[in-house]
PDB file of N, CA and C in Angstrom:
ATOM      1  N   UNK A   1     -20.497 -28.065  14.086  1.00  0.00           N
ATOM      2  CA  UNK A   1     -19.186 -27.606  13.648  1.00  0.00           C
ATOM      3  C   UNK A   1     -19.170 -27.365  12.134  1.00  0.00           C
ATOM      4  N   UNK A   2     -20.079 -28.351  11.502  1.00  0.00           N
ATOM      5  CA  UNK A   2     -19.829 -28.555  10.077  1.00  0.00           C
ATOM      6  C   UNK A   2     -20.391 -26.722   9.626  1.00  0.00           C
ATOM      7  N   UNK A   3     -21.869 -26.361  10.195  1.00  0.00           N
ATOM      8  CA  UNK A   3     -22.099 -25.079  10.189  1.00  0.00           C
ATOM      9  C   UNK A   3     -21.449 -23.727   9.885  1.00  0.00           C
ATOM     10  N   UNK A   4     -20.229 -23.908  11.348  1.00  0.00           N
ATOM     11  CA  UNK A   4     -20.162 -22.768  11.513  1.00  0.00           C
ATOM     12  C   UNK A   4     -18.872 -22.803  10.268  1.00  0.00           C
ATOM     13  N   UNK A   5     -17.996 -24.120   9.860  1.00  0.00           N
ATOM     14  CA  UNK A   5     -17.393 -23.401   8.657  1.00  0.00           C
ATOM     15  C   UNK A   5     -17.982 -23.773   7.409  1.00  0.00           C
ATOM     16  N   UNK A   6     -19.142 -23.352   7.058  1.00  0.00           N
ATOM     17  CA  UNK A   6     -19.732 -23.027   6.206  1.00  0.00           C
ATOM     18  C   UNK A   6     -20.022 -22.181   6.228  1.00  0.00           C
ATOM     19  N   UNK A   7     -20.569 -21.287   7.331  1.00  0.00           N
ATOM     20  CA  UNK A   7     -20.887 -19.741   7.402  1.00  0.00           C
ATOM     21  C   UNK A   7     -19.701 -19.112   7.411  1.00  0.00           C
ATOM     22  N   UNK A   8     -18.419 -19.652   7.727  1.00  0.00           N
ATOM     23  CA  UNK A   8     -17.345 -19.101   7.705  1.00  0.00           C
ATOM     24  C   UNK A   8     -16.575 -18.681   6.127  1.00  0.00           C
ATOM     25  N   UNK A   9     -16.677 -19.475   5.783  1.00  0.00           N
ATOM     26  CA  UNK A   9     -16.529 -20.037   4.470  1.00  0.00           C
ATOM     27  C   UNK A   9     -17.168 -18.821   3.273  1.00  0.00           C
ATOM     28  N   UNK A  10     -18.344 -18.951   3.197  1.00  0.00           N
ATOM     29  CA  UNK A  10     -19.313 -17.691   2.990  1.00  0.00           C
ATOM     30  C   UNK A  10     -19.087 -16.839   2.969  1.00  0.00           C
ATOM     31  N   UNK A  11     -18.887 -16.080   4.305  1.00  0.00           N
ATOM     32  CA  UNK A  11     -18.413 -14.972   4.845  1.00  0.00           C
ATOM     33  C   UNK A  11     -16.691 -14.515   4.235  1.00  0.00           C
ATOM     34  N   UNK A  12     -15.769 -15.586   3.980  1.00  0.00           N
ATOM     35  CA  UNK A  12     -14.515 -15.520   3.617  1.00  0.00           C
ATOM     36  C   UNK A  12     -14.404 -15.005   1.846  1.00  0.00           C
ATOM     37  N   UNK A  13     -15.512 -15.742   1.481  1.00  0.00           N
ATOM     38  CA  UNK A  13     -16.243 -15.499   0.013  1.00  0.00           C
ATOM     39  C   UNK A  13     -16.231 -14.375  -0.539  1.00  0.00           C
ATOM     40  N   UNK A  14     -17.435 -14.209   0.842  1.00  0.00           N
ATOM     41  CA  UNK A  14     -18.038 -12.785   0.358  1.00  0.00           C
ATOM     42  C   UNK A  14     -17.198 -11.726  -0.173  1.00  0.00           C
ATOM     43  N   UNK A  15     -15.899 -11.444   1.511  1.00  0.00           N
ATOM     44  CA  UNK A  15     -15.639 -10.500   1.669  1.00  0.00           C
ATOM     45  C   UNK A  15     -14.176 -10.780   0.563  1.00  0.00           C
ATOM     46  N   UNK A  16     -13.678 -11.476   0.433  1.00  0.00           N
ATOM     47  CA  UNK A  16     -12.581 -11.479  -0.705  1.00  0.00           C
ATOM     48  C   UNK A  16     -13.327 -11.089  -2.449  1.00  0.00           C
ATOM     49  N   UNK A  17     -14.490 -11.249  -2.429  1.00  0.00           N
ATOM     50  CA  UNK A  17     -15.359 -10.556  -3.732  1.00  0.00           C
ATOM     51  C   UNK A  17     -15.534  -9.139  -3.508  1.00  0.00           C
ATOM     52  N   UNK A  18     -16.127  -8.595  -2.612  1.00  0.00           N
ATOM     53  CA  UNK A  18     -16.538  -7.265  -2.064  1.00  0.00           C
ATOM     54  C   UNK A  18     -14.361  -6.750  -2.085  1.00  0.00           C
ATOM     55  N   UNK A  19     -13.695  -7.288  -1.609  1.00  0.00           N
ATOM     56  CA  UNK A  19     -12.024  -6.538  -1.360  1.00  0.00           C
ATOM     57  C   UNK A  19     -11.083  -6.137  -2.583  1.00  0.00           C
ATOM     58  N   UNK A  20     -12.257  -7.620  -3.718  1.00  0.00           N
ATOM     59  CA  UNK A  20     -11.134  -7.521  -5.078  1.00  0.00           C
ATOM     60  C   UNK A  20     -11.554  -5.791  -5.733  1.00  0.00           C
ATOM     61  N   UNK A  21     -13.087  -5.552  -5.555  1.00  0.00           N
ATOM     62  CA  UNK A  21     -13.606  -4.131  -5.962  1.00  0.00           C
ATOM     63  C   UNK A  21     -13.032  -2.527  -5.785  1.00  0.00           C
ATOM     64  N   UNK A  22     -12.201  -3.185  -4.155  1.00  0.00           N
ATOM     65  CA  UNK A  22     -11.254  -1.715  -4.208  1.00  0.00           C
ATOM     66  C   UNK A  22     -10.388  -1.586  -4.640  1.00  0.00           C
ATOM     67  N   UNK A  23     -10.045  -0.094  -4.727  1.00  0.00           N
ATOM     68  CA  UNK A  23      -9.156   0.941  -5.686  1.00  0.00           C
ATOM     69  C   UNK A  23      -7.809   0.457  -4.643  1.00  0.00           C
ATOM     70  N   UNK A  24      -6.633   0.612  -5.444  1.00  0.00           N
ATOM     71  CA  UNK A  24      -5.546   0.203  -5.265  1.00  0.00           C
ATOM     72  C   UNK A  24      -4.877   1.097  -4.058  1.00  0.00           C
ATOM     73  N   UNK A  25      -5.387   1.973  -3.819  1.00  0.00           N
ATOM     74  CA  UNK A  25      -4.950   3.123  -3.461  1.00  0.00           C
ATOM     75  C   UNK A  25      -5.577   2.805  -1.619  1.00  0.00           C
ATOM     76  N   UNK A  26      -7.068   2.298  -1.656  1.00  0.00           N
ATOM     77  CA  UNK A  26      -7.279   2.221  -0.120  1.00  0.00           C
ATOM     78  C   UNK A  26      -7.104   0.759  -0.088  1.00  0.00           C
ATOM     79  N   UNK A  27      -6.359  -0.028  -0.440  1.00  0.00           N
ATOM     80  CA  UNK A  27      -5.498  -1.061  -0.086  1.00  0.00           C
ATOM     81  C   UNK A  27      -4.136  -1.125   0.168  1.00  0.00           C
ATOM     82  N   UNK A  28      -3.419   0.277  -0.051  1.00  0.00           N
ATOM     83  CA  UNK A  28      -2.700   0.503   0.330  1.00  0.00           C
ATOM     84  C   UNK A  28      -2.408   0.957   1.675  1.00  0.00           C
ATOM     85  N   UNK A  29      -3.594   1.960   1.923  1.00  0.00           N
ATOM     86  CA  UNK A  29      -3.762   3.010   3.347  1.00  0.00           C
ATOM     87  C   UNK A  29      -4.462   1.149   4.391  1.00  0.00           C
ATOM     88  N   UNK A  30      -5.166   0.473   3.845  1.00  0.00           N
ATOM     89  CA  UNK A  30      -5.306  -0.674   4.811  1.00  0.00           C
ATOM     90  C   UNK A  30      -3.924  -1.418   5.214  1.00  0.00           C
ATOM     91  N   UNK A  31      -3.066  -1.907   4.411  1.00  0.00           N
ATOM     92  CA  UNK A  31      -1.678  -2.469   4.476  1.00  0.00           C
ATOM     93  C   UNK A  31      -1.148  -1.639   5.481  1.00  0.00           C
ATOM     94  N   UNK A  32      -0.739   0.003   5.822  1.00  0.00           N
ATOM     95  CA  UNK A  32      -0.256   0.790   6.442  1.00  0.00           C
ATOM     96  C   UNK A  32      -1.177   0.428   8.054  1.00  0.00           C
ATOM     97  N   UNK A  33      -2.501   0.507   7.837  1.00  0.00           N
ATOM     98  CA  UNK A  33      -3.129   0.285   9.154  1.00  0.00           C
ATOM     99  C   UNK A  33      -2.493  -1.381   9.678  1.00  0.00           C
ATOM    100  N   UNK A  34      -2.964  -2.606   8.890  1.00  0.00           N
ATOM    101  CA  UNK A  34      -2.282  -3.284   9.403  1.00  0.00           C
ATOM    102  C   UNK A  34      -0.444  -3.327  10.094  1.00  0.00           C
ATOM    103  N   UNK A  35       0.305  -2.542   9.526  1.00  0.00           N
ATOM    104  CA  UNK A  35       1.530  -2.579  10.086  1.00  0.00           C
ATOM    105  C   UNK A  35       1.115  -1.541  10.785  1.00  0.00           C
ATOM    106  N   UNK A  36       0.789  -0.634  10.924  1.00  0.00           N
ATOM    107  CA  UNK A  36       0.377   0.085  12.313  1.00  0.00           C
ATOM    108  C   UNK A  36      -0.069  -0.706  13.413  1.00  0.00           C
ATOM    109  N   UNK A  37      -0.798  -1.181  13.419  1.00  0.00           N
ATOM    110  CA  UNK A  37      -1.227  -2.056  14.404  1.00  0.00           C
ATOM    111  C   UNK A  37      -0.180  -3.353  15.181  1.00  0.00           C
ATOM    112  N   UNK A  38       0.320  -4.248  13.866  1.00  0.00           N
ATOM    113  CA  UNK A  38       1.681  -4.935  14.657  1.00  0.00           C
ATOM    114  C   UNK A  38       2.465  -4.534  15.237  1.00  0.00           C
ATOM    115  N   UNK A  39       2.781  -2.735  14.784  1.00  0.00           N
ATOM    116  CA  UNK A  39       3.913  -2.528  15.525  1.00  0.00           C
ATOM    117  C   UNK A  39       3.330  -2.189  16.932  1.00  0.00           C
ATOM    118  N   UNK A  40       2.536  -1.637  17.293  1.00  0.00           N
ATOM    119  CA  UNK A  40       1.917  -1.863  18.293  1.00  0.00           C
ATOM    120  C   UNK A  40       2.012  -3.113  19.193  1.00  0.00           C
ATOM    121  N   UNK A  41       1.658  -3.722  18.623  1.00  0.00           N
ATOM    122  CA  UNK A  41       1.640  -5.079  19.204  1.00  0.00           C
ATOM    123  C   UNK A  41       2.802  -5.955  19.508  1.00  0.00           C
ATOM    124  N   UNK A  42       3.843  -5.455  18.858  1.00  0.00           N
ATOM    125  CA  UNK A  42       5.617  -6.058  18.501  1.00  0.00           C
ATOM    126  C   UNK A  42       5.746  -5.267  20.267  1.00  0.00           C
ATOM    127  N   UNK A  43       5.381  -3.627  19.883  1.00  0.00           N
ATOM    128  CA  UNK A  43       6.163  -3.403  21.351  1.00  0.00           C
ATOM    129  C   UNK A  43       5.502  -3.631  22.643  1.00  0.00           C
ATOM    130  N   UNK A  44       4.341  -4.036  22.283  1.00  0.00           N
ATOM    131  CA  UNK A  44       3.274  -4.567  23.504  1.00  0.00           C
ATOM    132  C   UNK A  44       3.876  -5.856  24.225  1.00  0.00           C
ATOM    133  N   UNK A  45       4.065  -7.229  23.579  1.00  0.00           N
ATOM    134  CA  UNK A  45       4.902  -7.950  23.953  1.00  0.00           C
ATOM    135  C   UNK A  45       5.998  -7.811  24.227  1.00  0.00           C
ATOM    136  N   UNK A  46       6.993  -6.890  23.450  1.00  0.00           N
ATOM    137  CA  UNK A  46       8.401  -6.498  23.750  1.00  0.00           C
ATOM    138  C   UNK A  46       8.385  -6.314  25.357  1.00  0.00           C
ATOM    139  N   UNK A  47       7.372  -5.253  25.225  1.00  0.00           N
ATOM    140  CA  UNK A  47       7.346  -4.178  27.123  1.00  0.00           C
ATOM    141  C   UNK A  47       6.884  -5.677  27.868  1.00  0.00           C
ATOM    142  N   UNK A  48       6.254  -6.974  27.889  1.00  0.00           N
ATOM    143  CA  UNK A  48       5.872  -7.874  28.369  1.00  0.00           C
ATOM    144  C   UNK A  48       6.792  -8.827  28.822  1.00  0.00           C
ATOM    145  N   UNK A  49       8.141  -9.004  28.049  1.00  0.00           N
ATOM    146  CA  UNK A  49       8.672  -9.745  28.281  1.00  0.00           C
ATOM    147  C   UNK A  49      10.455  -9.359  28.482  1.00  0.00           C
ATOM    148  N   UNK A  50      10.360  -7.703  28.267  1.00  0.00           N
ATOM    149  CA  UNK A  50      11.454  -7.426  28.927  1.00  0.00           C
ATOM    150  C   UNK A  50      11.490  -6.518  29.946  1.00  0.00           C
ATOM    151  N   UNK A  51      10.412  -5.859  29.711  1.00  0.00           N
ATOM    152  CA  UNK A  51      10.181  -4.910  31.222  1.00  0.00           C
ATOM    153  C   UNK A  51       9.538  -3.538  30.704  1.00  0.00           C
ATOM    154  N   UNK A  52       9.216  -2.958  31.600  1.00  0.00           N
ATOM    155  CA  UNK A  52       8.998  -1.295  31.089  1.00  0.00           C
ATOM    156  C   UNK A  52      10.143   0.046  31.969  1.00  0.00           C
ATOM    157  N   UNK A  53      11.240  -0.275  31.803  1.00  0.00           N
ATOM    158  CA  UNK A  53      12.305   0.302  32.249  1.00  0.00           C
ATOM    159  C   UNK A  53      11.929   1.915  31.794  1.00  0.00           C
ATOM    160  N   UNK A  54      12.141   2.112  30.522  1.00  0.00           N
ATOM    161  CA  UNK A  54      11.608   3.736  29.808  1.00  0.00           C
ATOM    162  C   UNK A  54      10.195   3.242  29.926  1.00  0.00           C
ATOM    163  N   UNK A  55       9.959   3.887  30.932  1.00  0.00           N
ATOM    164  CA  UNK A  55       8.129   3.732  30.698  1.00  0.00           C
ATOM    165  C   UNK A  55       7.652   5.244  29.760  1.00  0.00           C
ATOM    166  N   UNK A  56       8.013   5.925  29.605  1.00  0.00           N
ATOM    167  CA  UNK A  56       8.066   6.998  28.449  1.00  0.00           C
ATOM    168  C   UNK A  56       8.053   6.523  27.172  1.00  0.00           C
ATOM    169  N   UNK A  57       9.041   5.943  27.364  1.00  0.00           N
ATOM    170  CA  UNK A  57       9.620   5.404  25.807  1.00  0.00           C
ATOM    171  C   UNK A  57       8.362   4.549  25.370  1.00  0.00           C
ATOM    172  N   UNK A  58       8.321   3.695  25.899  1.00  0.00           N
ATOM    173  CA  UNK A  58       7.392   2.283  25.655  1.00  0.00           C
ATOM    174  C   UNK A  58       5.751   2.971  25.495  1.00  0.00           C
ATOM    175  N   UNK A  59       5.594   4.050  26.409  1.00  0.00           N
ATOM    176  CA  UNK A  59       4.282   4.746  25.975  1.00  0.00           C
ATOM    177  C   UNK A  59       4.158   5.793  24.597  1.00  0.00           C
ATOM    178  N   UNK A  60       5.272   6.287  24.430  1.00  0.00           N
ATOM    179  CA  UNK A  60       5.395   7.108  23.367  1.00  0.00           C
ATOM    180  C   UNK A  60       5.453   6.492  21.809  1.00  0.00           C
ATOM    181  N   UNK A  61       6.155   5.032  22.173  1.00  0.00           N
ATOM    182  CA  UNK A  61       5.976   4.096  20.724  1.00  0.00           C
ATOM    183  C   UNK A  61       4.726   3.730  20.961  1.00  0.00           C
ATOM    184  N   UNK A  62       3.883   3.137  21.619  1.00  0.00           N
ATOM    185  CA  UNK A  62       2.770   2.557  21.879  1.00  0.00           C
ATOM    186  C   UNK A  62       1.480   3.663  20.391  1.00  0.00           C
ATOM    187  N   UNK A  63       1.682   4.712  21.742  1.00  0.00           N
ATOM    188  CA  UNK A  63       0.996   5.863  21.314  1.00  0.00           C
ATOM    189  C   UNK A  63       0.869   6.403  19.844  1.00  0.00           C
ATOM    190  N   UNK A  64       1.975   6.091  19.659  1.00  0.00           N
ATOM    191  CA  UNK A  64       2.661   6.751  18.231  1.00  0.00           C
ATOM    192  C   UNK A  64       1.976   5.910  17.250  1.00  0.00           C
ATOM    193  N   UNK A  65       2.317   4.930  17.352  1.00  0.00           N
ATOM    194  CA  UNK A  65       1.787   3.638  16.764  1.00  0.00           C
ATOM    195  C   UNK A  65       0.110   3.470  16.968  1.00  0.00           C
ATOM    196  N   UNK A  66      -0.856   3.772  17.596  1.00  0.00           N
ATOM    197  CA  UNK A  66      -2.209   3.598  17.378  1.00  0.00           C
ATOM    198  C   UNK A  66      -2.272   5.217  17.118  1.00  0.00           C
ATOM    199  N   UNK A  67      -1.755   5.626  17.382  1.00  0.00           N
ATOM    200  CA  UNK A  67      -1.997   7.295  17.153  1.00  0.00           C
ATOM    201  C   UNK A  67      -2.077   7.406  15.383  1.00  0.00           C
ATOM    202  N   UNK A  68      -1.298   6.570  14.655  1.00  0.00           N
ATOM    203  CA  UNK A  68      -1.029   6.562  13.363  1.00  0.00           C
ATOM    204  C   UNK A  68      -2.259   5.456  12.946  1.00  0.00           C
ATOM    205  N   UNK A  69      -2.604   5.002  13.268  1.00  0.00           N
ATOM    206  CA  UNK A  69      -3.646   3.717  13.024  1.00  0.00           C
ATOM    207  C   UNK A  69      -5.154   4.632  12.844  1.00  0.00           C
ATOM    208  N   UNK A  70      -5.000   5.223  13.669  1.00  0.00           N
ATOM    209  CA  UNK A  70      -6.579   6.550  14.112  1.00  0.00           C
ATOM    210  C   UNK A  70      -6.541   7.164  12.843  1.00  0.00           C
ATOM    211  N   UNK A  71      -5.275   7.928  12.867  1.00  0.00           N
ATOM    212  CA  UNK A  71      -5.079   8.820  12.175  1.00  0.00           C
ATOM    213  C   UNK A  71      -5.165   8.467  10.664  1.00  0.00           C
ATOM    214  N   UNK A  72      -4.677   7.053   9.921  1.00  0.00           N
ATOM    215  CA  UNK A  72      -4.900   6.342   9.132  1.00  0.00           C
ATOM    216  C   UNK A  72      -6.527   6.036   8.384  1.00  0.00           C
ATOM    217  N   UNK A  73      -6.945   5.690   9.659  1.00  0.00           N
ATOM    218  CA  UNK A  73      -8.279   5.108   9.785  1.00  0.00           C
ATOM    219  C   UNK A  73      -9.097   6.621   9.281  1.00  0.00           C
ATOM    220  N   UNK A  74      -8.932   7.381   9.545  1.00  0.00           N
ATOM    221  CA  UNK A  74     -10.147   8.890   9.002  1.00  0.00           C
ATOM    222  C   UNK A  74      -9.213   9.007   7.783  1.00  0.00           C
ATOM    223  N   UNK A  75      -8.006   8.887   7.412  1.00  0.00           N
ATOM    224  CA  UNK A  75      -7.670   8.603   6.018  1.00  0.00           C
ATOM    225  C   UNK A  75      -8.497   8.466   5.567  1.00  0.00           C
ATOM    226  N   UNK A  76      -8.665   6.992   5.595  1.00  0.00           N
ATOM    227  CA  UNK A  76      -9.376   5.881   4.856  1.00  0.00           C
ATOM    228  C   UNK A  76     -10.885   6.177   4.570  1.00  0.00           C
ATOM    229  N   UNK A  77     -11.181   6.707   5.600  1.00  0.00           N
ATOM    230  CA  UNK A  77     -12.910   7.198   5.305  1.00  0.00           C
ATOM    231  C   UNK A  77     -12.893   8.327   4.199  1.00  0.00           C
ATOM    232  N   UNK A  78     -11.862   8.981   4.520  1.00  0.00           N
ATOM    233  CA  UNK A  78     -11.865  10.663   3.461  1.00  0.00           C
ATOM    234  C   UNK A  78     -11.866  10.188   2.278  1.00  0.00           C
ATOM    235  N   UNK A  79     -10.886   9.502   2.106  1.00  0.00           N
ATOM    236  CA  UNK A  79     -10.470   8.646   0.529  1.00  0.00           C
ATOM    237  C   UNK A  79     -10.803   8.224  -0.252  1.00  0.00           C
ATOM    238  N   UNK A  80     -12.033   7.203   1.000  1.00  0.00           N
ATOM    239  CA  UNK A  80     -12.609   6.129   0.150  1.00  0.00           C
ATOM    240  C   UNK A  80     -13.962   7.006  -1.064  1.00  0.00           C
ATOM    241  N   UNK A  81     -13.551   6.355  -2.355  1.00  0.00           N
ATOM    242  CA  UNK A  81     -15.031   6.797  -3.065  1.00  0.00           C
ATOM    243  C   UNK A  81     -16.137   6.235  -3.077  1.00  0.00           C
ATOM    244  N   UNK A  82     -16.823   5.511  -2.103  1.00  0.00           N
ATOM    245  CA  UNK A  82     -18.007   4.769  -2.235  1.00  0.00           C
ATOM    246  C   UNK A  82     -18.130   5.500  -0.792  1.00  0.00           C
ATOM    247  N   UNK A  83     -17.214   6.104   0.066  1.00  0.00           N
ATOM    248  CA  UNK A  83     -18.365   7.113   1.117  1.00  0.00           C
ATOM    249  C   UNK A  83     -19.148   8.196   1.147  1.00  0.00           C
ATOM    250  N   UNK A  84     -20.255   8.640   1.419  1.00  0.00           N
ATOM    251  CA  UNK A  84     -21.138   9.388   1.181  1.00  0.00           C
ATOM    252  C   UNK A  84     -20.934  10.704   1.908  1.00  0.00           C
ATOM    253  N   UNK A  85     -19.877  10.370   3.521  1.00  0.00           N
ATOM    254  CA  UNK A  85     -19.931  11.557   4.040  1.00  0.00           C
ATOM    255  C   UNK A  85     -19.035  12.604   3.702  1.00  0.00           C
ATOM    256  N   UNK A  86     -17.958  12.476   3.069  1.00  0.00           N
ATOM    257  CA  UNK A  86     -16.646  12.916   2.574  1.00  0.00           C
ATOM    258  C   UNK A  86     -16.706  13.543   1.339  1.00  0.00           C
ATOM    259  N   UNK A  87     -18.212  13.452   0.398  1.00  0.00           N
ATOM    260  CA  UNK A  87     -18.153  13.907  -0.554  1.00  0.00           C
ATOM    261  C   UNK A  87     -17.662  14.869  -1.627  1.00  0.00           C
ATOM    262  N   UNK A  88     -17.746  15.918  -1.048  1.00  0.00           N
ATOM    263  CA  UNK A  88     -17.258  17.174  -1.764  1.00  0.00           C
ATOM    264  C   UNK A  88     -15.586  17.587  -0.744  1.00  0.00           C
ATOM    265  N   UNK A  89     -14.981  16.995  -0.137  1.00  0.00           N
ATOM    266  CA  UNK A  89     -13.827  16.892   0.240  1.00  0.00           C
ATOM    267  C   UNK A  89     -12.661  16.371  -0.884  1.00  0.00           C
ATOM    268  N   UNK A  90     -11.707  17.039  -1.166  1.00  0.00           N
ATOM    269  CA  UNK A  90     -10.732  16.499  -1.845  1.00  0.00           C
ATOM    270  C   UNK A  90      -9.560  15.750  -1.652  1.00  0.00           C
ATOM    271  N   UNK A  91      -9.733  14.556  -2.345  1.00  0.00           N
ATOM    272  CA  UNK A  91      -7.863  13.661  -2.204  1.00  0.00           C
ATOM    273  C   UNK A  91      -7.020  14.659  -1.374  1.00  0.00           C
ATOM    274  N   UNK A  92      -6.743  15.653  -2.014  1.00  0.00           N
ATOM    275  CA  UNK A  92      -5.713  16.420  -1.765  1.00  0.00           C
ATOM    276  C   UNK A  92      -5.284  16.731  -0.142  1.00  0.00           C
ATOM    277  N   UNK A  93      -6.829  17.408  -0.482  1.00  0.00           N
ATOM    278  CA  UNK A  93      -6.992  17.679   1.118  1.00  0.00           C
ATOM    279  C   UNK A  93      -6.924  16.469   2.329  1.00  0.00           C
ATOM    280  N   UNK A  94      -7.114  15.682   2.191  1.00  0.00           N
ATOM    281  CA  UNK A  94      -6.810  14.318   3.175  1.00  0.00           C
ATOM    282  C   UNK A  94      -6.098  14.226   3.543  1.00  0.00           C
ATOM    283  N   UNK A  95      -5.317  14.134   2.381  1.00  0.00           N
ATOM    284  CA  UNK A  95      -3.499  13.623   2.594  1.00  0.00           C
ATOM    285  C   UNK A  95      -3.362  15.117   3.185  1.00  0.00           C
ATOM    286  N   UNK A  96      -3.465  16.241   2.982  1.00  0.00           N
ATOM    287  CA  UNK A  96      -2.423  17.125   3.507  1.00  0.00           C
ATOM    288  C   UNK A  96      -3.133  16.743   5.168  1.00  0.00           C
ATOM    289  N   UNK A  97      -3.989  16.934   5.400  1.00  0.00           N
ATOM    290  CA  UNK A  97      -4.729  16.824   6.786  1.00  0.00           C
ATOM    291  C   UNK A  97      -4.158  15.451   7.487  1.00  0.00           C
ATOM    292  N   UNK A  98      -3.471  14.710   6.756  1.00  0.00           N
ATOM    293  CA  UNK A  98      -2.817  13.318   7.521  1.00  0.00           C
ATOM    294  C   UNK A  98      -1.817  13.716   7.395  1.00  0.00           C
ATOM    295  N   UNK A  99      -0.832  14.483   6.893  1.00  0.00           N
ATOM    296  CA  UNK A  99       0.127  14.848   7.146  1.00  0.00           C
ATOM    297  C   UNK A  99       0.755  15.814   8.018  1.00  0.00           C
ATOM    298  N   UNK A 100      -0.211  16.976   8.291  1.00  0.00           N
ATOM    299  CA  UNK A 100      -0.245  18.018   9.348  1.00  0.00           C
ATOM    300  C   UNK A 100      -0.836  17.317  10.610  1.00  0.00           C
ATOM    301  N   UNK A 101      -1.632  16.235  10.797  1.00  0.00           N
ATOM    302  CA  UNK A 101      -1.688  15.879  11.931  1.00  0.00           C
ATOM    303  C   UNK A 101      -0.590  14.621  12.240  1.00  0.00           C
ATOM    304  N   UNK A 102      -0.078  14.104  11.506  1.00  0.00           N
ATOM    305  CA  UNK A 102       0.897  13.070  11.635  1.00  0.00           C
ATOM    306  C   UNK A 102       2.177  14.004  12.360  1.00  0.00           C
ATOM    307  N   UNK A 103       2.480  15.022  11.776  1.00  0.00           N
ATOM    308  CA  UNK A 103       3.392  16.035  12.283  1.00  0.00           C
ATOM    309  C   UNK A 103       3.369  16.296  13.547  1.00  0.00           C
ATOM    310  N   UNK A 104       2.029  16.935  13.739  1.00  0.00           N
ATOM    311  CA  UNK A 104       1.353  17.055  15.161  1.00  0.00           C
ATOM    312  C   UNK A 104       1.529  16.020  16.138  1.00  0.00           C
ATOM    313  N   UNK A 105       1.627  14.778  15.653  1.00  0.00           N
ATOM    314  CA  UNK A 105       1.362  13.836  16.225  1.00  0.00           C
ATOM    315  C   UNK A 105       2.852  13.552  16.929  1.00  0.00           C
ATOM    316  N   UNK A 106       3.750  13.557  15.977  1.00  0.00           N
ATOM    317  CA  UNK A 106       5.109  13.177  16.271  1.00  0.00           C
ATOM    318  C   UNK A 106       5.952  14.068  17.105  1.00  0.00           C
ATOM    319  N   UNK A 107       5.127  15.351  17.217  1.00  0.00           N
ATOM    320  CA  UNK A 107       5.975  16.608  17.810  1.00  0.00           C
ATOM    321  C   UNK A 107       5.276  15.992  19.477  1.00  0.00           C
ATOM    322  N   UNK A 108       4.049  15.402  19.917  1.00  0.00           N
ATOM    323  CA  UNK A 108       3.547  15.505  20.998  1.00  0.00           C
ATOM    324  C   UNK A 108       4.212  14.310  21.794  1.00  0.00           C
ATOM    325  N   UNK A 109       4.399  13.324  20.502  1.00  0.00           N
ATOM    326  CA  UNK A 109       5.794  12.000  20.836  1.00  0.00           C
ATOM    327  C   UNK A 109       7.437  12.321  21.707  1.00  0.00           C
ATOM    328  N   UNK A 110       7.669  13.012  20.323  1.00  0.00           N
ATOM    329  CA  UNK A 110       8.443  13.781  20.871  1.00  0.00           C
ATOM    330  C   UNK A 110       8.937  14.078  22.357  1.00  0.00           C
ATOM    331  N   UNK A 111       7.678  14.871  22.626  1.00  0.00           N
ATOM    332  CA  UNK A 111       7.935  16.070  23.762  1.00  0.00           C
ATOM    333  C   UNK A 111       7.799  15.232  24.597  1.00  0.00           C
ATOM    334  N   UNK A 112       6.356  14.204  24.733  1.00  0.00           N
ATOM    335  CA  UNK A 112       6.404  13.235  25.934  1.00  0.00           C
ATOM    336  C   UNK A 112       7.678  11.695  25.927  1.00  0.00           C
ATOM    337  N   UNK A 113       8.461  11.521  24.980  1.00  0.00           N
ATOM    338  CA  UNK A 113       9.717  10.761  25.268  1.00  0.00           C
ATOM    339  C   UNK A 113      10.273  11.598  26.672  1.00  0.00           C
ATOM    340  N   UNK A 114      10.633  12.799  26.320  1.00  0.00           N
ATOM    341  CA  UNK A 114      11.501  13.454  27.664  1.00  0.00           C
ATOM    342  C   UNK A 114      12.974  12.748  26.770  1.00  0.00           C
TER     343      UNK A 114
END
């Protein structure tokens, strides 16, 4: 036991040294993924413990909500400056590309609420 929180420990180390290094900016787009994800999870239990009456509804927040997490998440890769594949891609361009698909995203919400 004593082990594993020591490797834990380590590991907690590490990664709070390696987290203080990022830019303010993809700690922000992480904060957004984390509340993306709770809300997910808020209506996951919600639909658990009161029913799935709008089963539309309850799929369309669901959806919406990891749909924005995805969509977040290739943010985050575009953004980040220590990735190699994104290189010659611009800030600019990211955000507009998360914003035209966020659009996209909400119009397909939308349509499947009914």
């Amino acid at each position: 036991m004593q082990d594993f929180r020591a490797n834990a420990n380590v590991i907690i180390k590490s990664f709070n040294a390696e987290y203080r290094k990022t830019p303010l900016r993809i700690k922000v787009i992480d904060a957004f993924m984390v509340y993306a994800l709770l809300t997910a999870a808020v209506q996951f239990v919600y639909m658990l413990c009161v029913g799935t009456f709008p089963f539309n509804s309850f799929l369309s927040g669901f959806f919406c909500s990891i749909g924005f997490f995805v969509l977040t998440v290739s943010l985050r890769m575009q953004v980040d400056p220590s990735s190699d594949e994104f290189k010659g891609l611009l800030p600019e361009r990211a955000y507009a590309d998360f914003v035209l698909c966020g659009c996209l995203l909400f119009l397909v919400v939308w349509n499947f609420m009914g």
